[in-house]
N, C-alpha and C. Protein backbone atom coordinates (compact mmCIF):
# COMPACT_ATOMS: atom_id res chain seq x y z
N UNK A 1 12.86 23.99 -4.80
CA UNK A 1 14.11 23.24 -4.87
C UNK A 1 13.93 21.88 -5.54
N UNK A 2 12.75 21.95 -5.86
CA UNK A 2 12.28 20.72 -6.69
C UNK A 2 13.40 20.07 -8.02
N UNK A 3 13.69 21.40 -8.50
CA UNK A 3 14.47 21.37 -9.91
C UNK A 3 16.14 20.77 -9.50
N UNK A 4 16.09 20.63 -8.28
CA UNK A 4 16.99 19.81 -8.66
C UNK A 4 16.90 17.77 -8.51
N UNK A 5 15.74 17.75 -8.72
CA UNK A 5 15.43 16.05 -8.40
C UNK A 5 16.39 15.29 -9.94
N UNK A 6 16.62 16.09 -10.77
CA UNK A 6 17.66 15.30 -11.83
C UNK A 6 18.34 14.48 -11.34
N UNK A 7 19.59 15.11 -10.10
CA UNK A 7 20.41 14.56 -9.99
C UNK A 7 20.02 13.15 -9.01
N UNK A 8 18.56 13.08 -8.43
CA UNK A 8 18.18 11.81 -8.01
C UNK A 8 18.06 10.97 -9.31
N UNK A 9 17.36 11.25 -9.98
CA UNK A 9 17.22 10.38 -11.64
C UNK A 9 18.76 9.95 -12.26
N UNK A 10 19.59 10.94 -11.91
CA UNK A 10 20.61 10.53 -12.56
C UNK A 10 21.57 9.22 -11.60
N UNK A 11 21.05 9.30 -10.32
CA UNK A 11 21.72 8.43 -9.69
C UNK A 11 21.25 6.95 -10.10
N UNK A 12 19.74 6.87 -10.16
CA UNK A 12 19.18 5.98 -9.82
C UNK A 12 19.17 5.20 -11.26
N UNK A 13 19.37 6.11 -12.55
CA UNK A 13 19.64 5.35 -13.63
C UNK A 13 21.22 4.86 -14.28
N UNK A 14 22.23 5.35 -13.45
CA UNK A 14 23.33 5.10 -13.92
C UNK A 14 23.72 3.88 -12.32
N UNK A 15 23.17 3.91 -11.01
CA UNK A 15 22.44 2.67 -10.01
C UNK A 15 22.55 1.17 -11.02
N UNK A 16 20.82 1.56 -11.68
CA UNK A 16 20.47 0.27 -12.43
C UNK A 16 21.42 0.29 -13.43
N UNK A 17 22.03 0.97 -14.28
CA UNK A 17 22.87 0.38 -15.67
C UNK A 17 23.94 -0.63 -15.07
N UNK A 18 24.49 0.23 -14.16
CA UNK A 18 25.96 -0.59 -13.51
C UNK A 18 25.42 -1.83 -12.61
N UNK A 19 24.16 -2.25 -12.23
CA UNK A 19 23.71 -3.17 -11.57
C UNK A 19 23.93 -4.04 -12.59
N UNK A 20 22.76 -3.61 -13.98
CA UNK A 20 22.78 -4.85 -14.72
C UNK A 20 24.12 -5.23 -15.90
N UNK A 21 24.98 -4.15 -15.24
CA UNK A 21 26.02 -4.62 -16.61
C UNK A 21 26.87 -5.67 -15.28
N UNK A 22 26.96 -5.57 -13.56
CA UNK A 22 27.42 -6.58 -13.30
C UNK A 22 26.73 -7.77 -13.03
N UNK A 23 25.49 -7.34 -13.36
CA UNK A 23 24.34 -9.17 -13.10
C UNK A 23 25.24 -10.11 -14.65
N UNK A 24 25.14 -8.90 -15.66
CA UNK A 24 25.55 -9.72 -17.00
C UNK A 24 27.21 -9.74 -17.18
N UNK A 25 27.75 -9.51 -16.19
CA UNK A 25 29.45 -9.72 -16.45
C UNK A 25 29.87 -10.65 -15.11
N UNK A 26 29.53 -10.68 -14.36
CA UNK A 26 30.14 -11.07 -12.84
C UNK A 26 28.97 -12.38 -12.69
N UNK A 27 30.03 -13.58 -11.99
CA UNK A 27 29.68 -14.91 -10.91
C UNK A 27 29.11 -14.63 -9.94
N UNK A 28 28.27 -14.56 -8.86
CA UNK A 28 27.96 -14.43 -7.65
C UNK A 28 29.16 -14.62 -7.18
N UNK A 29 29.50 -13.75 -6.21
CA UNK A 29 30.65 -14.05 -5.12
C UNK A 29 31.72 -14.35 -5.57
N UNK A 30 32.20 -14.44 -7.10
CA UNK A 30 33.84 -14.55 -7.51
C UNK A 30 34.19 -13.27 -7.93
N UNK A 31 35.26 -12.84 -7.39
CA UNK A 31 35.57 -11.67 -7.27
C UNK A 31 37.01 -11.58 -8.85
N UNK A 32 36.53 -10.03 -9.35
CA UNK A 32 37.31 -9.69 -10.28
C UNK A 32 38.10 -9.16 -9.97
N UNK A 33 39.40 -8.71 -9.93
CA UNK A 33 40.59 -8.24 -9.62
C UNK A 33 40.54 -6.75 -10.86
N UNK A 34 40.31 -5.70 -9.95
CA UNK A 34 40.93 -4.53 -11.07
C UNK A 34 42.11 -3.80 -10.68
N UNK A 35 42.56 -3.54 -9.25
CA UNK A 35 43.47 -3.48 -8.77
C UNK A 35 43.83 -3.87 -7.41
N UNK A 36 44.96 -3.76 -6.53
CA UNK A 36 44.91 -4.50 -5.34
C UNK A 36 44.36 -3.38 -4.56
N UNK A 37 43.71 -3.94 -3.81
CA UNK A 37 42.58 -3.56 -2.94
C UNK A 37 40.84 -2.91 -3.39
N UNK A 38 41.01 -3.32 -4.63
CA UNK A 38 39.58 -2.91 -5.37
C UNK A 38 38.99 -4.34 -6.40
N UNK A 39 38.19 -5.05 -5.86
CA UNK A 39 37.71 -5.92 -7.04
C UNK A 39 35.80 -5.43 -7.41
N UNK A 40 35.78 -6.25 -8.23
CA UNK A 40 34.08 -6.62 -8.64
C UNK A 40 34.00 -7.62 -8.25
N UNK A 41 32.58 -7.84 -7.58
CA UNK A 41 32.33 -9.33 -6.75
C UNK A 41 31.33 -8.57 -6.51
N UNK A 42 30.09 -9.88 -7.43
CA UNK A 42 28.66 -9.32 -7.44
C UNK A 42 28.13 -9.80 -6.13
N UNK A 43 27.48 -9.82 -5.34
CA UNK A 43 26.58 -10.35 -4.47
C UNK A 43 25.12 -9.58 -3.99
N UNK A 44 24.49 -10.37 -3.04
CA UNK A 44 23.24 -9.95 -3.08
C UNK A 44 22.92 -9.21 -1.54
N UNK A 45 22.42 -8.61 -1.35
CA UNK A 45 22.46 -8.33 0.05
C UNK A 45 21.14 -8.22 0.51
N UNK A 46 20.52 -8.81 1.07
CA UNK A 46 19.02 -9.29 1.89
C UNK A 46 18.93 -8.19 3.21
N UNK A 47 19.98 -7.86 3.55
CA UNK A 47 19.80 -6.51 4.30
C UNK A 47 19.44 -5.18 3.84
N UNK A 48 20.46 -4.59 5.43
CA UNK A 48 20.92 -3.26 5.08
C UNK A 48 21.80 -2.73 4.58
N UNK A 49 22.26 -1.42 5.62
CA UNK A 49 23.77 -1.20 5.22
C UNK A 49 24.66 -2.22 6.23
N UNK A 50 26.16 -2.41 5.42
CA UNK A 50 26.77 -3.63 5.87
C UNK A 50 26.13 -4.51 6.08
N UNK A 51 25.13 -4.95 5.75
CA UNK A 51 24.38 -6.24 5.70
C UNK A 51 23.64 -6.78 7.01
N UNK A 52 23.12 -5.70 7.50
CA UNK A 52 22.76 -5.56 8.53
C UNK A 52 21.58 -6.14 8.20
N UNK A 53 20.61 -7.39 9.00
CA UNK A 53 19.92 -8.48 9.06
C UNK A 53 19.40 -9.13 7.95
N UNK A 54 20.49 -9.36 7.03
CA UNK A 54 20.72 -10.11 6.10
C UNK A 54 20.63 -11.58 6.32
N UNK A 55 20.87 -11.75 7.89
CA UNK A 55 20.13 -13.04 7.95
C UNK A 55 18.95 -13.67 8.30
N UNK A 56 18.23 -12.51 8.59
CA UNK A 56 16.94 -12.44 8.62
C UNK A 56 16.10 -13.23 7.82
N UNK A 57 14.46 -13.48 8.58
CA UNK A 57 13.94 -14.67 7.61
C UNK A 57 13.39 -14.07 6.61
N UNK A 58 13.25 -12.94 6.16
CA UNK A 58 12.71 -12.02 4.95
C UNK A 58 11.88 -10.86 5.35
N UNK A 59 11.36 -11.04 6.24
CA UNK A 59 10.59 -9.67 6.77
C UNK A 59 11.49 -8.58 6.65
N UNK A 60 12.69 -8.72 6.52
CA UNK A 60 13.45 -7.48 6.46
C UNK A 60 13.25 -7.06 4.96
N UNK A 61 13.08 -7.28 4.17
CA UNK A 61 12.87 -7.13 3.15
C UNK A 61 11.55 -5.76 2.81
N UNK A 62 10.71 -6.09 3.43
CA UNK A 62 9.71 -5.13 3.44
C UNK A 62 9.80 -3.99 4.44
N UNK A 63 10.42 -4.26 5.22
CA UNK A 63 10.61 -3.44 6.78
C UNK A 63 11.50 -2.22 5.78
N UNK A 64 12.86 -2.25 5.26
CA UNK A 64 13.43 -1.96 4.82
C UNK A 64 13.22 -0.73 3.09
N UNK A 65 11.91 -2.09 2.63
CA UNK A 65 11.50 -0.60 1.66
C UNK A 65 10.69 -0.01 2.15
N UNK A 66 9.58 -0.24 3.07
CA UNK A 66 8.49 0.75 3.84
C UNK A 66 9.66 1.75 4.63
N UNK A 67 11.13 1.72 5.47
CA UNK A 67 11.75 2.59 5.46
C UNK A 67 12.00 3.97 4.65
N UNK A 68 12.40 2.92 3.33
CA UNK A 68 13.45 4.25 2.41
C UNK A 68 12.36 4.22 1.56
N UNK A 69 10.93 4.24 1.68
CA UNK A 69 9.90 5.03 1.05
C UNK A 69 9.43 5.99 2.05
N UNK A 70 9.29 5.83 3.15
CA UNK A 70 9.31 6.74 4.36
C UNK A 70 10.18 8.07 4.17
N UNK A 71 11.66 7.82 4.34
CA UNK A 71 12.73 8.61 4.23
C UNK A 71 12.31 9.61 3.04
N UNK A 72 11.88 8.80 1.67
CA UNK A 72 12.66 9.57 0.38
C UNK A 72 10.96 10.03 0.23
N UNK A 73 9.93 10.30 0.92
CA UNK A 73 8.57 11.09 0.66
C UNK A 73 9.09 12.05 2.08
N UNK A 74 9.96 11.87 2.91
CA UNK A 74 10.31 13.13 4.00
C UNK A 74 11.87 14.00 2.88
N UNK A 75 12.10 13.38 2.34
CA UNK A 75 13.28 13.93 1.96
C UNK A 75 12.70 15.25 0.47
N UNK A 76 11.93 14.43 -0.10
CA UNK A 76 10.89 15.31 -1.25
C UNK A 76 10.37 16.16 -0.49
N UNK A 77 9.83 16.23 0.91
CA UNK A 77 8.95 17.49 1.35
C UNK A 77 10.06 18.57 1.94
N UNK A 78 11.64 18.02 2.51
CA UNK A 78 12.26 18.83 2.51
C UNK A 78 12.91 19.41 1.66
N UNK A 79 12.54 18.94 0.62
CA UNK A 79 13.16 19.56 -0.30
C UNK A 79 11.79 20.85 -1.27
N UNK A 80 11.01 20.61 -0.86
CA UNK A 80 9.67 21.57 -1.38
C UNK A 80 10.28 22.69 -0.32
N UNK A 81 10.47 22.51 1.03
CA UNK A 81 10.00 23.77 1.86
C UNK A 81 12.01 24.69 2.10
N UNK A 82 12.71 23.90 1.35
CA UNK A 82 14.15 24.58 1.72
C UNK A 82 14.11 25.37 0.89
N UNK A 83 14.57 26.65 1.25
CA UNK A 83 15.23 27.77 1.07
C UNK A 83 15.60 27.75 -0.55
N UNK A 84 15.84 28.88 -1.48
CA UNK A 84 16.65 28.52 -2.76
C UNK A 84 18.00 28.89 -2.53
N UNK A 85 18.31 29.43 -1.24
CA UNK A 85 20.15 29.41 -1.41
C UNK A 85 20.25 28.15 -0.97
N UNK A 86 19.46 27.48 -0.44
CA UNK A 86 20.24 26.16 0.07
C UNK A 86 20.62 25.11 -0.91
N UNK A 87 21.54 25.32 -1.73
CA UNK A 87 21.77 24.83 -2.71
C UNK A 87 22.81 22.97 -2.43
N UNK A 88 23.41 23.47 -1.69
CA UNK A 88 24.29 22.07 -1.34
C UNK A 88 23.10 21.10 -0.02
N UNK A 89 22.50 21.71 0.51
CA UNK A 89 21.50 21.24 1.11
C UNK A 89 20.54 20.58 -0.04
N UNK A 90 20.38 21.14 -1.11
CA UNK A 90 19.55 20.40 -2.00
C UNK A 90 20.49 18.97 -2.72
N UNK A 91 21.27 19.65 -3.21
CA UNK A 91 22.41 18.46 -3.94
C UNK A 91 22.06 17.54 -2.85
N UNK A 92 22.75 17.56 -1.47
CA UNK A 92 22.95 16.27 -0.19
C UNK A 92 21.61 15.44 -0.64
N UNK A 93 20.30 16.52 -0.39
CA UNK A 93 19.01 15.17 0.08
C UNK A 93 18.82 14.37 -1.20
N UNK A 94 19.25 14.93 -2.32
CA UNK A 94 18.47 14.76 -3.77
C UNK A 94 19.80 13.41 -4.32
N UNK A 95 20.91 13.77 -3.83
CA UNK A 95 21.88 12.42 -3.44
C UNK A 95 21.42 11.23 -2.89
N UNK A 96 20.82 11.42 -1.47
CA UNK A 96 20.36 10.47 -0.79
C UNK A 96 19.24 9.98 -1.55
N UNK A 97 18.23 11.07 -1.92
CA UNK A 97 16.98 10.19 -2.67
C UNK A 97 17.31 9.06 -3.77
N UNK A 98 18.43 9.68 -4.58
CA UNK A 98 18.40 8.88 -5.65
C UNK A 98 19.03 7.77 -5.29
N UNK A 99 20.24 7.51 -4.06
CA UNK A 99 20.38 6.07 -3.57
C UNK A 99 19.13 5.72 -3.00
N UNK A 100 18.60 5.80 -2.24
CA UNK A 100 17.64 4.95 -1.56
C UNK A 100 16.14 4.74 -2.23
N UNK A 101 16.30 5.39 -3.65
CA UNK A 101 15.33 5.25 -4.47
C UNK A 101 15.71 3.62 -5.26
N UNK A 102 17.47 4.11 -5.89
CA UNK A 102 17.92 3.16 -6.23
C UNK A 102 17.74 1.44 -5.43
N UNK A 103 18.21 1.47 -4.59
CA UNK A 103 18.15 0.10 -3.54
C UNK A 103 16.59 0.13 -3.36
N UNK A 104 15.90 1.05 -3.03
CA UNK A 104 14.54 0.01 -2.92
C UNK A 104 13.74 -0.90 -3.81
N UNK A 105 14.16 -0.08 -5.50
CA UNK A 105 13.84 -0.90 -6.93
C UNK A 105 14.90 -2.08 -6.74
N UNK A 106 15.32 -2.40 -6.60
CA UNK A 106 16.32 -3.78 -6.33
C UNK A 106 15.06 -4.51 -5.18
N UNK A 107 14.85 -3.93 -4.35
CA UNK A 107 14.38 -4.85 -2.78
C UNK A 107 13.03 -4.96 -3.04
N UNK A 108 12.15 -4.33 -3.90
CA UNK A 108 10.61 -4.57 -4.44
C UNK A 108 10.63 -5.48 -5.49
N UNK A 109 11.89 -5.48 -6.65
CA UNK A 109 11.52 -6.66 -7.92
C UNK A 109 12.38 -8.12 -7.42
N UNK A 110 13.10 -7.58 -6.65
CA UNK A 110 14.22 -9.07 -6.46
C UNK A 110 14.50 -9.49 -4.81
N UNK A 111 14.27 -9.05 -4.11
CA UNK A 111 14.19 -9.12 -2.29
C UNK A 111 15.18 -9.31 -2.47
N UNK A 112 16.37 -8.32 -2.64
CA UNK A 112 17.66 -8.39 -2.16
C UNK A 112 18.34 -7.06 -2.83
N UNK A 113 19.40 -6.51 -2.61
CA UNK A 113 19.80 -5.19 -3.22
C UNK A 113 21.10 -6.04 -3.92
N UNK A 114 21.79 -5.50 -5.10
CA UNK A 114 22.94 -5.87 -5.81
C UNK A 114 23.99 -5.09 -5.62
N UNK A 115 24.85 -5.63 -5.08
CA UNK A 115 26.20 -5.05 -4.33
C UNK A 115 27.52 -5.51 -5.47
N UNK A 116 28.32 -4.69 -5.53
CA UNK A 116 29.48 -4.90 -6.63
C UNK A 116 30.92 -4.91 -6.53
N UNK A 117 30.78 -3.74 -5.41
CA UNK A 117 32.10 -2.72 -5.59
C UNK A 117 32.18 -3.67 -4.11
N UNK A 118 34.00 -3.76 -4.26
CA UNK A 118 34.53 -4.83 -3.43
C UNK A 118 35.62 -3.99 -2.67
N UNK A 119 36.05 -3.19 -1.54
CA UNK A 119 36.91 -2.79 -1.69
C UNK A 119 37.68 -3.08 -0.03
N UNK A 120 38.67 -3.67 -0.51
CA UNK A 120 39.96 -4.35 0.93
C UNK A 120 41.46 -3.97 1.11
N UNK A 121 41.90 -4.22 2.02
CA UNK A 121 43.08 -4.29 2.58
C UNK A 121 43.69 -5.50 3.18
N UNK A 122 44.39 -6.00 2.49
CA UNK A 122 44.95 -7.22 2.79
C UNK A 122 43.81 -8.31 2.78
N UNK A 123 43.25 -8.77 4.08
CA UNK A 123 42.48 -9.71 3.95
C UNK A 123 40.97 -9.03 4.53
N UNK A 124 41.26 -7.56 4.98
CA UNK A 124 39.43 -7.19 5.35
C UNK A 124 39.10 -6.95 4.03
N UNK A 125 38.04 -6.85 3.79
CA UNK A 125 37.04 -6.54 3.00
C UNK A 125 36.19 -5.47 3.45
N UNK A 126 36.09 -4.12 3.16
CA UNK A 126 34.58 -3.50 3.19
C UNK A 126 33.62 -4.22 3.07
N UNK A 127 32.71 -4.16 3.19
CA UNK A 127 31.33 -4.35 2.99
C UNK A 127 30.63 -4.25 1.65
N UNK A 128 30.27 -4.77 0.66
CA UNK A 128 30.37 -4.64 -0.78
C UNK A 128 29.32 -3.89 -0.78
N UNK A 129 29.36 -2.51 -1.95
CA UNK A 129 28.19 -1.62 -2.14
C UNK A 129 27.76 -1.56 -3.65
N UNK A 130 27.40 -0.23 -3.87
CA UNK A 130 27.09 -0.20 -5.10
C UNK A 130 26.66 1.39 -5.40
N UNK A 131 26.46 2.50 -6.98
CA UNK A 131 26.47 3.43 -6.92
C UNK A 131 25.33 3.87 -5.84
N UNK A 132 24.14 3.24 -5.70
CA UNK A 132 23.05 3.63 -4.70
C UNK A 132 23.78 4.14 -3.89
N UNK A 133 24.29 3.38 -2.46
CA UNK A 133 24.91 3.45 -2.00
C UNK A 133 26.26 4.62 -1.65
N UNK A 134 27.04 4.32 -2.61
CA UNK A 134 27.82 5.85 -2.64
C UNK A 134 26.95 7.10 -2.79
N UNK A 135 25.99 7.26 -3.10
CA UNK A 135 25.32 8.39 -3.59
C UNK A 135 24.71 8.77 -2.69
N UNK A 136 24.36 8.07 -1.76
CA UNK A 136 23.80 8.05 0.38
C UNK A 136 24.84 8.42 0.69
N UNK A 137 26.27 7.85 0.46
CA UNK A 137 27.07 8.31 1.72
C UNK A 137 27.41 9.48 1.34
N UNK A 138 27.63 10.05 0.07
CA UNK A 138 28.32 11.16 -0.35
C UNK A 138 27.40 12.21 0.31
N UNK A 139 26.16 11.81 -0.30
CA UNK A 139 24.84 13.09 0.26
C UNK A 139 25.10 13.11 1.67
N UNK A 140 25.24 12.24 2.23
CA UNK A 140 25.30 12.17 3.95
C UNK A 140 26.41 13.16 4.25
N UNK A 141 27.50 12.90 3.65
CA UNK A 141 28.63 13.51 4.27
C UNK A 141 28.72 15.22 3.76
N UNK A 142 27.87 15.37 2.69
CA UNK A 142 27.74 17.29 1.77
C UNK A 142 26.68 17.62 2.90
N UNK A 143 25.88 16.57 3.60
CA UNK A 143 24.63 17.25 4.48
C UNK A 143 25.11 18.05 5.62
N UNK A 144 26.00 16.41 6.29
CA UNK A 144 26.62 17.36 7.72
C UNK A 144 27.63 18.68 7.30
N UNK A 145 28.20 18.41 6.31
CA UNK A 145 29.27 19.01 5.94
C UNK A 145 28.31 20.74 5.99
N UNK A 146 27.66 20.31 5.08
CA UNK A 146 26.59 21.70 5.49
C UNK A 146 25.81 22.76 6.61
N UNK A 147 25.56 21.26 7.15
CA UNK A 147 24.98 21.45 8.43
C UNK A 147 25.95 22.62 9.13
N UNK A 148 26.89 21.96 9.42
CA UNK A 148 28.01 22.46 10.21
C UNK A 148 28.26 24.08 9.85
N UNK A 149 28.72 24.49 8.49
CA UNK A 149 28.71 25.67 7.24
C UNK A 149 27.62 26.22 8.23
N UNK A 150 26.14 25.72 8.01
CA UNK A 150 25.43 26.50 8.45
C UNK A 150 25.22 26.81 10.03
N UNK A 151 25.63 26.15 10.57
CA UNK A 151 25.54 25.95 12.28
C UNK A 151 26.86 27.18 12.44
N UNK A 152 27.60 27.04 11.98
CA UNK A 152 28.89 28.15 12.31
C UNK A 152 28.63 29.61 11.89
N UNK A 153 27.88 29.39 10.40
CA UNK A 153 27.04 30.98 10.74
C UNK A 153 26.18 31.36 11.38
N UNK A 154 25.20 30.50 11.80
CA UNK A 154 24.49 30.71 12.91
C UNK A 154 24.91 31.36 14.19
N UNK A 155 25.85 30.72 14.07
CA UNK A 155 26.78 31.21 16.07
C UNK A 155 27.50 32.84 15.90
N UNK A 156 27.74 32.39 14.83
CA UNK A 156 28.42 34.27 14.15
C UNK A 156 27.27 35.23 14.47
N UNK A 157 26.65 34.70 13.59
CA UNK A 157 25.29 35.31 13.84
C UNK A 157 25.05 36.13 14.74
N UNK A 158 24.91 34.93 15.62
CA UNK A 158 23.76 35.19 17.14
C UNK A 158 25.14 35.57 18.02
N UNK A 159 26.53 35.26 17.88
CA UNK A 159 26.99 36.20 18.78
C UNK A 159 27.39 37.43 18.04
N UNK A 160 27.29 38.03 17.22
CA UNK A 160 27.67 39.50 16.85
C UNK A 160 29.07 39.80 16.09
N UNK A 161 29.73 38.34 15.72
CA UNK A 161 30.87 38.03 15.26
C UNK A 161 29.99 38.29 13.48
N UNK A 162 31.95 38.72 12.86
CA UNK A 162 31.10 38.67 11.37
C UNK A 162 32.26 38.08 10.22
C-alpha cells in the first residue's frame, strides 16, 4: 500500500507552496478579507492544534516534532502491513502523513508552524490553519468514516446478517 505515499508528497508540496506564497503576500496577523467569514491572516503557531501550548517556553517545539515523527514512522508501517482492498484506509493515513509531515518541516527550520486560513462568524474566529492541517482532518474524518464501513461489516459478519 506503499504506492499510494504520492498523495502524502502531494500534500506536503502544495503545504509548502501555499505557506510561502502567504509568508510573501500577507503581514503577520493583518487579516485579508476574501469573503465574509473567510480571510488570510498569516500567523505563526508555536503550538499545536488550536494552539495548544503555544505559550509554552519552547520545549514544545521539539516535544511536538519527536511526536509527528513518531506518528508518521507508525503511520508508514501501517500502511506496509494493510490489506490492498483497504484502499480509503490507505488514502486516510497517507492524508494524515502528508499533513503532519507538512507541519513538522515548518517546526524543525522555523520553531513555529505557518497558519493562514482564517475562518469566522461574526466575531469568533476558528483557529487559523493551513493545507497541512486540512489534510489531518480530512484523513481523520475518511479514517473513522472507514472504520465504522468496516466495523458494520464486521457485525454483519459475525452475526450471520448479509
Amino acid at each position: 500500500m506503499l504506492k499510494w505515499l504520492w498523495i502524502s508528497l502531494l500534500v506536503v508540496v502544495l503545504d509548502q507552496i501555499t505557506k510561502t506564497v502567504a509568508v510573501d503576500s500577507l503581514v503577520l496577523y493583518q487579516p485579508v478579507a476574501v469573503f465574509p467569514g473567510f480571510n488570510f491572516t498569516l500567523m505563526h503557531n508555536q503550538g499545536a492544534a488550536f494552539s495548544f501550548l503555544s505559550d509554552a517556553s519552547g520545549w514544545q517545539r521539539w516535544f511536538f516534532t519527536i511526536i509527528a515523527i513518531g506518528v508518521s514512522i507508525g503511520i508508514v508501517i501501517w500502511l506496509k502491513r494493510l490489506p490492498a482492498d483497504h484502499r480509503l484506509t490507505a488514502v486516510s493515513l497517507t492524508l494524515i502523513l502528508g499533513g503532519a509531515v507538512g507541519n513538522v518541516w515548518d517546526r524543525m527550520l522555523l520553531g513555529y508552524v505557518i497558519d493562514f486560513i482564517d475562518v469566522y462568524y461574526a466575531t469568533y474566529h476558528w483557529p487559523a490553519f493551513n493545507i497541512a492541517d486540512s489534510a489531518i482532518t480530512v484523513g481523520a474524518c475518511l479514517l473513522i468514516l472507514d472504520s465504522l464501513r468496516h466495523g458494520r461489516h464486521a457485525h454483519k459478519a459475525h452475526s450471520g446478517q448479509s
